[in-house]
N, C-alpha and C. Protein backbone atom coordinates (compact mmCIF):
# COMPACT_ATOMS: atom_id res chain seq x y z
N UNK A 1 -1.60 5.03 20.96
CA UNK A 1 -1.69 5.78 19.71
C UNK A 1 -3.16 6.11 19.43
N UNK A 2 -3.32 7.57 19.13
CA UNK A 2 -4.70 7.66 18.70
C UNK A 2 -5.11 6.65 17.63
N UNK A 3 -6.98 6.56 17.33
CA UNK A 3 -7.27 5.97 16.81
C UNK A 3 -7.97 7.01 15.71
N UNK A 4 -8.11 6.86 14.49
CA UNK A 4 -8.02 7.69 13.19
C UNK A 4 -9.75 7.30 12.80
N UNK A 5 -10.42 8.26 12.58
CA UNK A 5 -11.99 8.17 11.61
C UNK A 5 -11.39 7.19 10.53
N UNK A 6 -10.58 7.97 9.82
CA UNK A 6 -10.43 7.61 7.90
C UNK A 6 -9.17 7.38 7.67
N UNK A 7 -8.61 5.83 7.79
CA UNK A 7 -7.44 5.48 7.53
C UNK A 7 -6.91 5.50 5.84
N UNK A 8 -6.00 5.64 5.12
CA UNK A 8 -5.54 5.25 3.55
C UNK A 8 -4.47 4.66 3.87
N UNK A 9 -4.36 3.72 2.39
CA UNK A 9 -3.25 3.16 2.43
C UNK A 9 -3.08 2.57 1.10
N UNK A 10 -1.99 2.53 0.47
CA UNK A 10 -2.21 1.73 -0.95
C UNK A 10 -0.87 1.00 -1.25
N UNK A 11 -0.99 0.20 -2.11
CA UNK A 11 -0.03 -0.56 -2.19
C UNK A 11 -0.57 -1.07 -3.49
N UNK A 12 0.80 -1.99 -4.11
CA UNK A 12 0.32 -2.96 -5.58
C UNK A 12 -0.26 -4.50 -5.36
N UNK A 13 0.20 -4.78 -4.05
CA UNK A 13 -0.26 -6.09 -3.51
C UNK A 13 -0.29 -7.46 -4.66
N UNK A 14 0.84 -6.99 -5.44
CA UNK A 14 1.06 -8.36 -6.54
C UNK A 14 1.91 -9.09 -5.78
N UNK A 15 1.30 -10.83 -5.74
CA UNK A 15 1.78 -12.13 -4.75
C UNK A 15 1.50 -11.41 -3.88
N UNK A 16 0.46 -11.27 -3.30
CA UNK A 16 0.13 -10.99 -1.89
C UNK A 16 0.73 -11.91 -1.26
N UNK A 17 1.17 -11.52 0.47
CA UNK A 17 1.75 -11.92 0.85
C UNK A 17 1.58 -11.44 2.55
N UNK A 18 2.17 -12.03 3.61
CA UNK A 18 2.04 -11.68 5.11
C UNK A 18 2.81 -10.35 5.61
N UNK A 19 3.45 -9.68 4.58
CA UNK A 19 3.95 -8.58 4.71
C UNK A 19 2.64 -7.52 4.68
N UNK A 20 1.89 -7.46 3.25
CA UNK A 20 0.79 -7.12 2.82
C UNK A 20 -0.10 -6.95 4.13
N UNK A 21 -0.68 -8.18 4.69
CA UNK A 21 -1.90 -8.63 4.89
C UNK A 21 -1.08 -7.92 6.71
N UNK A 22 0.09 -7.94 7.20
CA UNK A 22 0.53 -7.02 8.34
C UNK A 22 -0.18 -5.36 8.05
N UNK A 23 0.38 -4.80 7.19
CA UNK A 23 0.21 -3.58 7.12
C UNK A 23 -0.97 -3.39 6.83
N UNK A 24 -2.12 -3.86 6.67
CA UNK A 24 -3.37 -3.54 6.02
C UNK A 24 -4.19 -3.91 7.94
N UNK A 25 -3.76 -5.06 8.54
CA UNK A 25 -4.07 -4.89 9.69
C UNK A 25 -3.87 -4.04 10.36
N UNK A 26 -2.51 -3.63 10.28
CA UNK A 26 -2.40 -2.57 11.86
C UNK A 26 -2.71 -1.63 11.56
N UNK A 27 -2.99 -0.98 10.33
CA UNK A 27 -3.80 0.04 9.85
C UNK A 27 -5.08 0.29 10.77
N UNK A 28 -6.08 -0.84 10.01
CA UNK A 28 -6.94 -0.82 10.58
C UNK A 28 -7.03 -0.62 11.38
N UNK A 29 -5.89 -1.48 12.92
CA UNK A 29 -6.26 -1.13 14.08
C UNK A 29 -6.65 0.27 14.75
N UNK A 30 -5.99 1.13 13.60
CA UNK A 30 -5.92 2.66 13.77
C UNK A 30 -6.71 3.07 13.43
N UNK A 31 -7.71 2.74 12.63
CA UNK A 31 -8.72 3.91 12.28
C UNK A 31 -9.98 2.87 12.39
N UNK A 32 -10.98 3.42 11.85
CA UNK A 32 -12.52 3.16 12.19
C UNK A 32 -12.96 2.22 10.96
N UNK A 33 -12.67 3.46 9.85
CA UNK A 33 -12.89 2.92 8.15
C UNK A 33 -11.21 2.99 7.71
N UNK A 34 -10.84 1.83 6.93
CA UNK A 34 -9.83 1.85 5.69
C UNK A 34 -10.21 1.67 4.73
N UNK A 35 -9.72 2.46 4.14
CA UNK A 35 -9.43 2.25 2.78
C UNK A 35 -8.03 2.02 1.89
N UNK A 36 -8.44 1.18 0.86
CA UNK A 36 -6.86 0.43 0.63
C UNK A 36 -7.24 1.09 -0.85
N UNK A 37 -5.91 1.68 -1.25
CA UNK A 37 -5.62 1.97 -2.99
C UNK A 37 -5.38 0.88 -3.63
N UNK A 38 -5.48 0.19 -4.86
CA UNK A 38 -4.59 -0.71 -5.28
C UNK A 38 -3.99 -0.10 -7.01
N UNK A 39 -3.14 -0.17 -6.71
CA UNK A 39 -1.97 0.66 -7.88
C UNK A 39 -2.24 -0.75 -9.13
N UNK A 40 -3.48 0.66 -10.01
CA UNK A 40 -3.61 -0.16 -11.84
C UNK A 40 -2.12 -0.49 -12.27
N UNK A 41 -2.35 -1.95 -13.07
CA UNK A 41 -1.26 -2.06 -13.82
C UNK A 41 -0.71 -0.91 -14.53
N UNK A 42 -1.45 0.02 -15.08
CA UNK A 42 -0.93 1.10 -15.57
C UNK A 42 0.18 2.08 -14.61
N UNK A 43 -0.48 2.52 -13.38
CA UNK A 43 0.85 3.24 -12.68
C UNK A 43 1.89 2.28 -12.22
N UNK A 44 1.66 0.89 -12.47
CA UNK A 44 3.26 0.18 -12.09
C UNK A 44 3.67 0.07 -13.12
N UNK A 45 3.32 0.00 -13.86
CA UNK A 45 4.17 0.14 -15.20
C UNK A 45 4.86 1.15 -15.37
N UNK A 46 4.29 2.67 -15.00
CA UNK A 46 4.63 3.69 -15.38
C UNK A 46 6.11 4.09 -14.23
N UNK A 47 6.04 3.57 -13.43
CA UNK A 47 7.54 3.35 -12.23
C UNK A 47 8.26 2.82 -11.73
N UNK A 48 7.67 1.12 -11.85
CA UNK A 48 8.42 0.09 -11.70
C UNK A 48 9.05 -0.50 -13.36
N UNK A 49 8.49 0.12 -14.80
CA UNK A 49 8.84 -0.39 -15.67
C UNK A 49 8.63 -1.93 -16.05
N UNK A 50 7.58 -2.43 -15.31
CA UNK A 50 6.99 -4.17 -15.26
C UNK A 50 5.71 -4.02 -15.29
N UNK A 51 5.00 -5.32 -15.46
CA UNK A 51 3.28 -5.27 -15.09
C UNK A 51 3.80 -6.18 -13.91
N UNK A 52 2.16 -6.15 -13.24
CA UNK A 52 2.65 -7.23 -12.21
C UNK A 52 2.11 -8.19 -12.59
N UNK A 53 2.33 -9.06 -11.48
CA UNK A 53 2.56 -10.74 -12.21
C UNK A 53 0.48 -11.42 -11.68
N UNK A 54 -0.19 -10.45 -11.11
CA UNK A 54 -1.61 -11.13 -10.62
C UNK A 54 -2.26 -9.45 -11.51
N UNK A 55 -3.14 -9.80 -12.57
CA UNK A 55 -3.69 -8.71 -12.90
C UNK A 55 -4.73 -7.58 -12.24
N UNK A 56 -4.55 -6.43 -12.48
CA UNK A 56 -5.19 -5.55 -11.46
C UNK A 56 -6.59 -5.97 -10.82
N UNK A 57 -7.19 -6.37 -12.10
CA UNK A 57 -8.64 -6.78 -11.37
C UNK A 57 -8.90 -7.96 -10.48
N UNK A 58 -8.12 -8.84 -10.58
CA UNK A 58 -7.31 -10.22 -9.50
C UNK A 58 -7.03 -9.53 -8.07
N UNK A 59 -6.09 -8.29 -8.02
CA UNK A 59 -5.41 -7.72 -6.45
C UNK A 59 -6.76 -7.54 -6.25
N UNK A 60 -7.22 -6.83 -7.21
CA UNK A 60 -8.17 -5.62 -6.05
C UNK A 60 -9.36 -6.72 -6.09
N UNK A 61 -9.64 -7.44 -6.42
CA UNK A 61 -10.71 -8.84 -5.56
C UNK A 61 -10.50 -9.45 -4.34
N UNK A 62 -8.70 -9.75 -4.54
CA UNK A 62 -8.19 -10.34 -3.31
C UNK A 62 -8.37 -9.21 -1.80
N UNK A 63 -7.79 -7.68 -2.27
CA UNK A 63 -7.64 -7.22 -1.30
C UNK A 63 -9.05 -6.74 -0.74
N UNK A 64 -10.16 -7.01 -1.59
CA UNK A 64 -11.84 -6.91 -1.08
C UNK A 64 -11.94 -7.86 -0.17
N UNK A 65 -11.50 -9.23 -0.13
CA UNK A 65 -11.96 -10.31 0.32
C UNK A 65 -11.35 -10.28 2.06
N UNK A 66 -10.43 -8.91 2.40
CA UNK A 66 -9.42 -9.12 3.67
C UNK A 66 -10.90 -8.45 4.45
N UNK A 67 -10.73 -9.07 5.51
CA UNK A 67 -11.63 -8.57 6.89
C UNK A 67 -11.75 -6.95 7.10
N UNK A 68 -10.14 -6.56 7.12
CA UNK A 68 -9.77 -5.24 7.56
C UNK A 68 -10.06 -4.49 6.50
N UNK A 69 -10.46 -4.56 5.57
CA UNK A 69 -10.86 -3.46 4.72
C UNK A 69 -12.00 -3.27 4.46
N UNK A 70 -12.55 -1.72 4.42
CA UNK A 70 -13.83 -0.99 4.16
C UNK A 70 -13.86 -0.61 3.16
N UNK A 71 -13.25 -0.30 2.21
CA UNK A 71 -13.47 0.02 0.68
C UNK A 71 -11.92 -0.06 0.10
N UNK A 72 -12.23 -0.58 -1.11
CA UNK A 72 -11.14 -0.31 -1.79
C UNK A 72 -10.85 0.21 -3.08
N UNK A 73 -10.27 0.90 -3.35
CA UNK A 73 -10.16 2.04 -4.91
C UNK A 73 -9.06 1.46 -5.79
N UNK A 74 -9.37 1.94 -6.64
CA UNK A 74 -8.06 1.95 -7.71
C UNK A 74 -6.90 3.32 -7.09
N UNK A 75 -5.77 2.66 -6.96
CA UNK A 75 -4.48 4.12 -7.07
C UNK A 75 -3.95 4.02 -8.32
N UNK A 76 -4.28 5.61 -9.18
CA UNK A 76 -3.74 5.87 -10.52
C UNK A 76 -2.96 6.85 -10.74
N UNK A 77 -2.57 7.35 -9.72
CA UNK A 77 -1.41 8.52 -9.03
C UNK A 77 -0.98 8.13 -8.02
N UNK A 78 0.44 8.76 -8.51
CA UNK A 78 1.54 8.27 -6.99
C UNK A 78 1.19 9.43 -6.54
N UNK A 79 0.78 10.17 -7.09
CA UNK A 79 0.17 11.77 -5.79
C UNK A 79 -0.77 11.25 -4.67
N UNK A 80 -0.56 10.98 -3.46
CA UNK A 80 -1.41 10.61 -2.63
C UNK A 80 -2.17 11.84 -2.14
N UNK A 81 -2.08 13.09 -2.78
CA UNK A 81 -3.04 14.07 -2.39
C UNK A 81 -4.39 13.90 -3.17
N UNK A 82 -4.01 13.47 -4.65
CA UNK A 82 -4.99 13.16 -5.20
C UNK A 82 -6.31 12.48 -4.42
N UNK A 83 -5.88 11.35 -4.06
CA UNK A 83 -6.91 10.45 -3.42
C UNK A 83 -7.07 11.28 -2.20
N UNK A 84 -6.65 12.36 -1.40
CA UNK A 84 -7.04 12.37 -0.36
C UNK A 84 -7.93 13.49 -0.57
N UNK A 85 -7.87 14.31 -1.70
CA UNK A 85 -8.94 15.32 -2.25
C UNK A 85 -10.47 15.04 -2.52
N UNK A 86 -10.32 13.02 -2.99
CA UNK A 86 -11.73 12.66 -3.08
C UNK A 86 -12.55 11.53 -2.13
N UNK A 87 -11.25 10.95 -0.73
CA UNK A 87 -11.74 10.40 1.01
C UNK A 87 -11.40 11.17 1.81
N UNK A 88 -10.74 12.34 1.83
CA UNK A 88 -10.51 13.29 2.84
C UNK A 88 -10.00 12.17 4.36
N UNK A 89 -9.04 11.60 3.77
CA UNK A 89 -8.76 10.43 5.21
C UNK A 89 -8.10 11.28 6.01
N UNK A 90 -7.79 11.18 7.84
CA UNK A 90 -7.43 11.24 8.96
C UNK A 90 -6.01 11.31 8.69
N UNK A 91 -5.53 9.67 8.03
CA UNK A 91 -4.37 9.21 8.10
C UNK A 91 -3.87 8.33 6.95
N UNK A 92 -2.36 8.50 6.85
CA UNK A 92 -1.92 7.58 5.79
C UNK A 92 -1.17 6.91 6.00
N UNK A 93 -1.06 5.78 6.34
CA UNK A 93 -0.48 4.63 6.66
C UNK A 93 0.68 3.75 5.28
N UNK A 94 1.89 3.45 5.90
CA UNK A 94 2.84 3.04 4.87
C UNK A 94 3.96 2.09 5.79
N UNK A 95 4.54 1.28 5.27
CA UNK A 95 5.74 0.24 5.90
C UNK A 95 6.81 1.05 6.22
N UNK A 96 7.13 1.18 7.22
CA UNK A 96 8.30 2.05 7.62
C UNK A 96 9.79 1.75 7.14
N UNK A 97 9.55 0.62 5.89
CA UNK A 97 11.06 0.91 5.13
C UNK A 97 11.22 2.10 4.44
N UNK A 98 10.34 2.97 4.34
CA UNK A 98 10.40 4.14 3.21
C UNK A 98 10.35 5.47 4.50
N UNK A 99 10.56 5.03 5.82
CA UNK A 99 10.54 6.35 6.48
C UNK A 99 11.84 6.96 6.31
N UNK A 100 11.94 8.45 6.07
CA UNK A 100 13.35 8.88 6.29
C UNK A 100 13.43 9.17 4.88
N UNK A 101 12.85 8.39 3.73
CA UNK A 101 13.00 8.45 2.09
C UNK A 101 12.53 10.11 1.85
N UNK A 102 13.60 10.85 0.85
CA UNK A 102 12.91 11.88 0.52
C UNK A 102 11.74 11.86 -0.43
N UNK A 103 11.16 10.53 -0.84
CA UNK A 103 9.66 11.05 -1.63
C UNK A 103 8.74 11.19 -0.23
N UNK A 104 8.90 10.31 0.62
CA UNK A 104 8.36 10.45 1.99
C UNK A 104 8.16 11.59 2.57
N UNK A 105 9.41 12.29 3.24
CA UNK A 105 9.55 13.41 3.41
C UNK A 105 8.93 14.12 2.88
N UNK A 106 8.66 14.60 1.78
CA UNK A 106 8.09 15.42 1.22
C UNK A 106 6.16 15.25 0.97
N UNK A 107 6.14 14.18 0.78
CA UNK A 107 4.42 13.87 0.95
C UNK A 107 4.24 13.97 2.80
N UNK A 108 4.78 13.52 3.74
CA UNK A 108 4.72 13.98 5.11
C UNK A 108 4.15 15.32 5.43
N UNK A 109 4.96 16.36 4.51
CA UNK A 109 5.05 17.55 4.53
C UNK A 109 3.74 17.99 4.20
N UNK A 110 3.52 17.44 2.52
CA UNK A 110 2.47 18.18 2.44
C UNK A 110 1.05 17.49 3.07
N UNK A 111 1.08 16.51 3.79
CA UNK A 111 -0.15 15.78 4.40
C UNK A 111 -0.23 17.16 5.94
N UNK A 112 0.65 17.08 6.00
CA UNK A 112 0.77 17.71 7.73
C UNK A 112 -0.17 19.51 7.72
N UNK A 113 0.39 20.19 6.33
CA UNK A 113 -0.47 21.23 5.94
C UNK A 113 -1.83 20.76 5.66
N UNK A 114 -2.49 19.79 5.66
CA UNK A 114 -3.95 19.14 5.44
C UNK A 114 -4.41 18.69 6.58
N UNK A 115 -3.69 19.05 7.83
CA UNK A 115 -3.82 18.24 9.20
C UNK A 115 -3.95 16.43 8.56
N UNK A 116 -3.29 15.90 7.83
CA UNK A 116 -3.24 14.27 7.75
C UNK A 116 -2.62 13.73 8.42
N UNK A 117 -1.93 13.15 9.75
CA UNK A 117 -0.62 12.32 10.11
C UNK A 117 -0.05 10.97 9.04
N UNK A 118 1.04 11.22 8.97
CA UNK A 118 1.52 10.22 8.14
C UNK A 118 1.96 9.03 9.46
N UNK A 119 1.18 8.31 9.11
CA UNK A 119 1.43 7.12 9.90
C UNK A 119 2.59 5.60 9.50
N UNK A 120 3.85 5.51 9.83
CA UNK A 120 4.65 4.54 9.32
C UNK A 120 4.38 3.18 10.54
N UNK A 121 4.34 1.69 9.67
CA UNK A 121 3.99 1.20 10.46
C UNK A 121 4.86 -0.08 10.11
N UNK A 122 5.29 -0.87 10.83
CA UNK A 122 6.62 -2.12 10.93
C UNK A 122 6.30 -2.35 10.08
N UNK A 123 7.57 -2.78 9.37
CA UNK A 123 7.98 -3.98 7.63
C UNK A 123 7.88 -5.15 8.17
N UNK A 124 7.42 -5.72 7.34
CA UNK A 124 7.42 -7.28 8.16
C UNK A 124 8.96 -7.88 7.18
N UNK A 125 10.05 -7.82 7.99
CA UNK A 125 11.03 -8.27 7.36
C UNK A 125 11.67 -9.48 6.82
N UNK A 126 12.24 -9.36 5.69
CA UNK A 126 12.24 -11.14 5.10
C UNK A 126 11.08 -11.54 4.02
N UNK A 127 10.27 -10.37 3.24
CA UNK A 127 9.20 -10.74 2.31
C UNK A 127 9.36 -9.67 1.99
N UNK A 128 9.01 -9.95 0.62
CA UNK A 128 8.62 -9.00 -0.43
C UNK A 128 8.31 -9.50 -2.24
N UNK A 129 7.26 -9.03 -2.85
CA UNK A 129 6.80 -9.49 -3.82
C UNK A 129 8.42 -10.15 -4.56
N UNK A 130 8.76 -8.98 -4.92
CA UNK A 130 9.71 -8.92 -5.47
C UNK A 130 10.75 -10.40 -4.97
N UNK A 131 11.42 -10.42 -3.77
CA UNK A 131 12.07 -11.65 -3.42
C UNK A 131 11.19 -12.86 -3.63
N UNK A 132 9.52 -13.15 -3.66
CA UNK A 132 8.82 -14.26 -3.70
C UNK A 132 9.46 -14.69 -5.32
N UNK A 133 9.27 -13.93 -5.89
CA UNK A 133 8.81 -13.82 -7.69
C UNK A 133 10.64 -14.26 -7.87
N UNK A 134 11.51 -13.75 -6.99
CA UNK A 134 13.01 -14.36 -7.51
C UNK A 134 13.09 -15.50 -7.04
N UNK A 135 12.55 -15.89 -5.97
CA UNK A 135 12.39 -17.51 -5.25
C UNK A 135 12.27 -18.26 -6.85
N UNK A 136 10.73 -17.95 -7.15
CA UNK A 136 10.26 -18.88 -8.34
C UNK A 136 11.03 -18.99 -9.55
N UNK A 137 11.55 -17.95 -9.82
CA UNK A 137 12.38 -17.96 -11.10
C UNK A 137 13.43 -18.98 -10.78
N UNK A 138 14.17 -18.60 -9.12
CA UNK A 138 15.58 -19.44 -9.15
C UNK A 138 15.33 -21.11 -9.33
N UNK A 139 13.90 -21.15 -8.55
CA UNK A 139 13.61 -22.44 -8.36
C UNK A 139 13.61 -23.13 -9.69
N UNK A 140 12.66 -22.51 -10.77
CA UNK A 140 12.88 -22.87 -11.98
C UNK A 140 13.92 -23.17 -13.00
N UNK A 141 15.39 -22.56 -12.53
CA UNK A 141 16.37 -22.56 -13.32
C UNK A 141 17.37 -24.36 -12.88
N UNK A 142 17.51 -24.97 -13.63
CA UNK A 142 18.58 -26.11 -13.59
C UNK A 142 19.65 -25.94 -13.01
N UNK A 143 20.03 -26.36 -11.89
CA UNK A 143 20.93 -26.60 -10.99
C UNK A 143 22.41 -27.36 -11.19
């Protein structure tokens, strides 16, 4: 697989986790520089209808502290053209549970008129914020 100048990638990375810390690697392996978005409490709120459970300024410390990353931004639009209007990245990298998804499809589309490749890259299956955060709740409830 070619290797990319200017990788993107963003995610909410609340309970980080080895799913996370997969996709932010093999990214990297692909490009030169990454850069990681991390989605303000404000746009998860605005789509998931929750805050997340590690506050924005908490992720985006954690996700500074990973090896594989060269800068990291705030994501305050789910428009990923936005951000690519102000890193002009190579490539955009995402977990390939959402390949085939028509919001996918359609950002594919318009990356491909920008010469961007949309890059999908393995789910690490069996994790997700979401299932960690129901672990804890169940654990908490009286048996």
């Amino acid at each position: 697989m070619m290797k990319y100048q200017i990788g993107y990638t963003t995610g909410v990375y609340d309970l980080f986790h080895i799913g996370h810390l997969n996709i932010i690697k093999r990214a990297k392996e692909l490009c030169d520089f990454l850069i990681v978005g991390v989605s303000t409490d404000e746009l998860v709120q605005s789509y998931k209808h929750k805050i997340p459970v590690i506050p924005f300024e908490e992720r985006i410390q954690i996700v500074e502290a990973i090896k594989y990353v060269d800068k990291v931004v705030p994501q305050t639009s789910l428009d990923k053209v936005v951000a690519w209007n102000q890193f002009h990245f190579n490539a955009i990298f995402h977990g390939d549970d959402w390949k085939g998804s028509s919001m996918y499809d359609e950002i594919k589309n318009r990356f491909s008129n920008l010469g961007v490749d949309m890059v999908f890259l393995p789910h690490t299956q069996g994790v997700s914020s979401t299932e960690i955060l129901k672990r804890i709740q169940d654990e908490g409830q009286p048996t």
